[in-house]
Protein backbone atom coordinates (compact mmCIF):
# COMPACT_ATOMS: atom_id res chain seq x y z
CA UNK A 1 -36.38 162.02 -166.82
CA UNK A 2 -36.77 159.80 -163.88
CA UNK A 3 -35.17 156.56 -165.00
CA UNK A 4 -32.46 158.29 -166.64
CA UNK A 5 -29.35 156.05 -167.12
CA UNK A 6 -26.08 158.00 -168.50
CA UNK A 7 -22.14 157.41 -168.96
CA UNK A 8 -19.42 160.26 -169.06
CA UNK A 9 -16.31 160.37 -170.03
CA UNK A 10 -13.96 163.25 -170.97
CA UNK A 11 -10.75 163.71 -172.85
CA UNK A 12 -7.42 163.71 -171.46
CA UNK A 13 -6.35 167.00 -170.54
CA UNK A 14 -4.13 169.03 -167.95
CA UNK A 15 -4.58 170.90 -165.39
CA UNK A 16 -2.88 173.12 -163.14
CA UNK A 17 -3.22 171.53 -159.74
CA UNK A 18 -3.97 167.62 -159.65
CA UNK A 19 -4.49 167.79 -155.89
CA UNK A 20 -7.01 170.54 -156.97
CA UNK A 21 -8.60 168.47 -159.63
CA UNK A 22 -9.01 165.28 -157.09
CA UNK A 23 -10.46 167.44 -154.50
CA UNK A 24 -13.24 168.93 -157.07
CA UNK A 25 -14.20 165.17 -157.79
CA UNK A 26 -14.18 163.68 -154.28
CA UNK A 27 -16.91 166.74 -153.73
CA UNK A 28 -19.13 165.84 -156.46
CA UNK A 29 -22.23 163.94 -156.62
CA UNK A 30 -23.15 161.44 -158.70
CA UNK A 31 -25.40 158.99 -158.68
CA UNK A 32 -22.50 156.52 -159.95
CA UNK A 33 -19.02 155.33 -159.45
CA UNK A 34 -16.74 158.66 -160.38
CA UNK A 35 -13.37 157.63 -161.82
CA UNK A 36 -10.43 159.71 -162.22
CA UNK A 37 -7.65 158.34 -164.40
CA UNK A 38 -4.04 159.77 -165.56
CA UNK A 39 -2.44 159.07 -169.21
CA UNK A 40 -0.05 156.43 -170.11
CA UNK A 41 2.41 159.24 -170.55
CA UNK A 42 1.67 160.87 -167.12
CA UNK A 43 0.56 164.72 -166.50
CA UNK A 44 -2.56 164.14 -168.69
CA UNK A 45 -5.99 163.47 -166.86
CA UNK A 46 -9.58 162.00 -167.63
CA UNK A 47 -12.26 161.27 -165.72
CA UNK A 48 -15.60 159.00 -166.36
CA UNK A 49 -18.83 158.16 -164.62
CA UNK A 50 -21.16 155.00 -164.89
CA UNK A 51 -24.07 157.83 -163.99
CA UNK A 52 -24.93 161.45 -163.49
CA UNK A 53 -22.76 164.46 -162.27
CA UNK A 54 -25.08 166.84 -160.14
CA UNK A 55 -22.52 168.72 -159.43
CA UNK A 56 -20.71 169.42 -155.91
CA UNK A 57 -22.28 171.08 -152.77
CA UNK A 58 -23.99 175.26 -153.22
CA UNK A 59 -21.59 177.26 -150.82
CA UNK A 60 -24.01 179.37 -150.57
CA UNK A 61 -26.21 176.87 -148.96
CA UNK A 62 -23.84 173.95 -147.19
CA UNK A 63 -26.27 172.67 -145.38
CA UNK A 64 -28.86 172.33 -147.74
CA UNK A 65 -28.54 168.77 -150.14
CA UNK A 66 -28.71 170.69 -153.04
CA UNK A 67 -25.54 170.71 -155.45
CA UNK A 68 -24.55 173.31 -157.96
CA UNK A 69 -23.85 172.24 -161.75
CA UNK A 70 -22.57 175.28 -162.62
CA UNK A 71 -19.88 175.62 -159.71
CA UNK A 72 -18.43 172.16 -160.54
CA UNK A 73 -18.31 173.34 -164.46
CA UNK A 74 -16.24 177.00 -163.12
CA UNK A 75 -14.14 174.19 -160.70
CA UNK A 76 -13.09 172.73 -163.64
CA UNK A 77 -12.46 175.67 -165.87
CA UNK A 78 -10.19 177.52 -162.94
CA UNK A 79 -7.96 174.48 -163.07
CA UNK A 80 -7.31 174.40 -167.12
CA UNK A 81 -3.68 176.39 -168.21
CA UNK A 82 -4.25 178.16 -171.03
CA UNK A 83 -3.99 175.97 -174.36
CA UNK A 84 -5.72 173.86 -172.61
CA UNK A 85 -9.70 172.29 -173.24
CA UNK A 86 -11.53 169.76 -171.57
CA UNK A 87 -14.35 167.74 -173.15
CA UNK A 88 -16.73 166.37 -171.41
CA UNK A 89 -18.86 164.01 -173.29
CA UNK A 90 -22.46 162.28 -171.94
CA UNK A 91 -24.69 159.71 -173.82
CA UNK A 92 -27.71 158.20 -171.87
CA UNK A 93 -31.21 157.32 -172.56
CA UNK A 94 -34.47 157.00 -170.58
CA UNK A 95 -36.21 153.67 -171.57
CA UNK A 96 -35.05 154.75 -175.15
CA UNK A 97 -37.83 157.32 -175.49
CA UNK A 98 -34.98 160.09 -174.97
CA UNK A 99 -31.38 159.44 -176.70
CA UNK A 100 -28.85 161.98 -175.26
CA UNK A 101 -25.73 162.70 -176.87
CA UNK A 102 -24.12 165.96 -175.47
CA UNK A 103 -20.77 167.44 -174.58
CA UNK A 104 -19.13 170.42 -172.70
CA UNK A 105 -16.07 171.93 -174.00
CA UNK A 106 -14.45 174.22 -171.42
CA UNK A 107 -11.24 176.11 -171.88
CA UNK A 108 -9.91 178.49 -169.19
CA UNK A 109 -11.98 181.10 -170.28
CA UNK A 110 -14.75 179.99 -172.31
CA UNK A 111 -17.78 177.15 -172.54
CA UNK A 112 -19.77 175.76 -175.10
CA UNK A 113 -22.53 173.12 -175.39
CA UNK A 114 -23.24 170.59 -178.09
CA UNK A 115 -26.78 168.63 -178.08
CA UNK A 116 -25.91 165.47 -180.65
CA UNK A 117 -29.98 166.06 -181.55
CA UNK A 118 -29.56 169.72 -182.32
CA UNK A 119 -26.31 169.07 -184.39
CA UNK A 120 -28.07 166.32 -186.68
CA UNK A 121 -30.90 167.86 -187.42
CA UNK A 122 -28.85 171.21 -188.53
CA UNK A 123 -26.85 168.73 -190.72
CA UNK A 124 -29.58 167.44 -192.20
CA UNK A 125 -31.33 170.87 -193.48
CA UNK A 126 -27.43 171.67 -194.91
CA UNK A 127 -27.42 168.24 -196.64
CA UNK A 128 -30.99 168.73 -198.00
CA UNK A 129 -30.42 172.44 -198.83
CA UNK A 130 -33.54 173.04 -196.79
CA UNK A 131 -33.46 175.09 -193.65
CA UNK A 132 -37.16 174.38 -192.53
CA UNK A 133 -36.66 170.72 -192.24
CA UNK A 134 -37.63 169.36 -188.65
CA UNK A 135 -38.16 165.64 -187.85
CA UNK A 136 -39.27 163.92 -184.76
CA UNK A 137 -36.71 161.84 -182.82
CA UNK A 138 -38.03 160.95 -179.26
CA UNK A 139 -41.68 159.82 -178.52
C-alpha cells in the first residue's frame, strides 16, 4: 500500500513506568507526528499518530534502518499492571481502494487482533443465518 494514509489512537490506560512508556515512544518510527497525552484525572495515558507506527529500532540489528513491530507491541505489553488493557485502534485508507479499520488489544499477558473487514462480514453471515456469505469490499 504505497500511498497509505492512517490515524491511531488508543485508549487511556496505565502503565507501570511513565518514564518507561515516553522512552518506548521517543524510539519509535512513524511516518507522522507521535503524541503522547495523560487524562484529565492524571495517571491515565493515551497516545495518537497522524500516520504509521513501524515500530522502534531491531536490537538485534542497530545499525541496520529496519524497525521491529513486534518489539514495540512486547514494549508496550511489559509496561501494562495487571487489570490493565491497552487498545490500540487504526483506520486509514489508500486512495479509498483499501478501508482499514483494525485494533490491538494488549494486556500484560495476552494480544489479540481485530480487522473491522473480517468482523463485518462474520456479522453479516450471523444476521443472514448463512455462513457461506462473502462479499467484495475493496477493488
Amino acid at each position: 500500500m504505497s500511498d497509505y494514509n492512517c490515524w491511531i489512537r488508543t485508549n487511556y490506560f496505565r502503565v507501570k513506568d511513565e518514564n518507561a512508556l515516553e522512552e518506548l515512544l521517543s524510539t519509535c518510527r512513524t511516518n507522522g507526528h507521535l503524541q503522547l497525552r495523560e487524562s484529565e484525572e492524571g495517571k491515565k495515558y493515551c497516545f495518537t499518530c497522524d500516520g504509521r507506527i513501524y515500530g522502534v529500532p531491531d536490537r538485534e540489528a542497530p545499525d541496520e534502518a529496519e524497525e521491529d513491530y513486534g518489539a514495540f507491541i512486547t514494549g508496550l505489553q511489559k509496561l501494562l499492571p495487571a487489570g490493565e488493557a491497552l487498545i490500540l485502534m487504526e483506520v486509514g485508507h489508500e486512495k479509498f481502494k483499501y478501508l482499514v479499520g483494525a485494533a490491538c488489544l494488549l494486556t500484560a499477558n495476552r494480544m489479540m487482533h481485530i480487522d473491522l473487514q473480517e468482523a463485518a462480514i462474520r456479522e453479516a453471515r450471523q444476521m443472514l443465518g448463512n455462513p457461506s456469505y462473502n462479499t467484495r469490499i475493496e477493488y
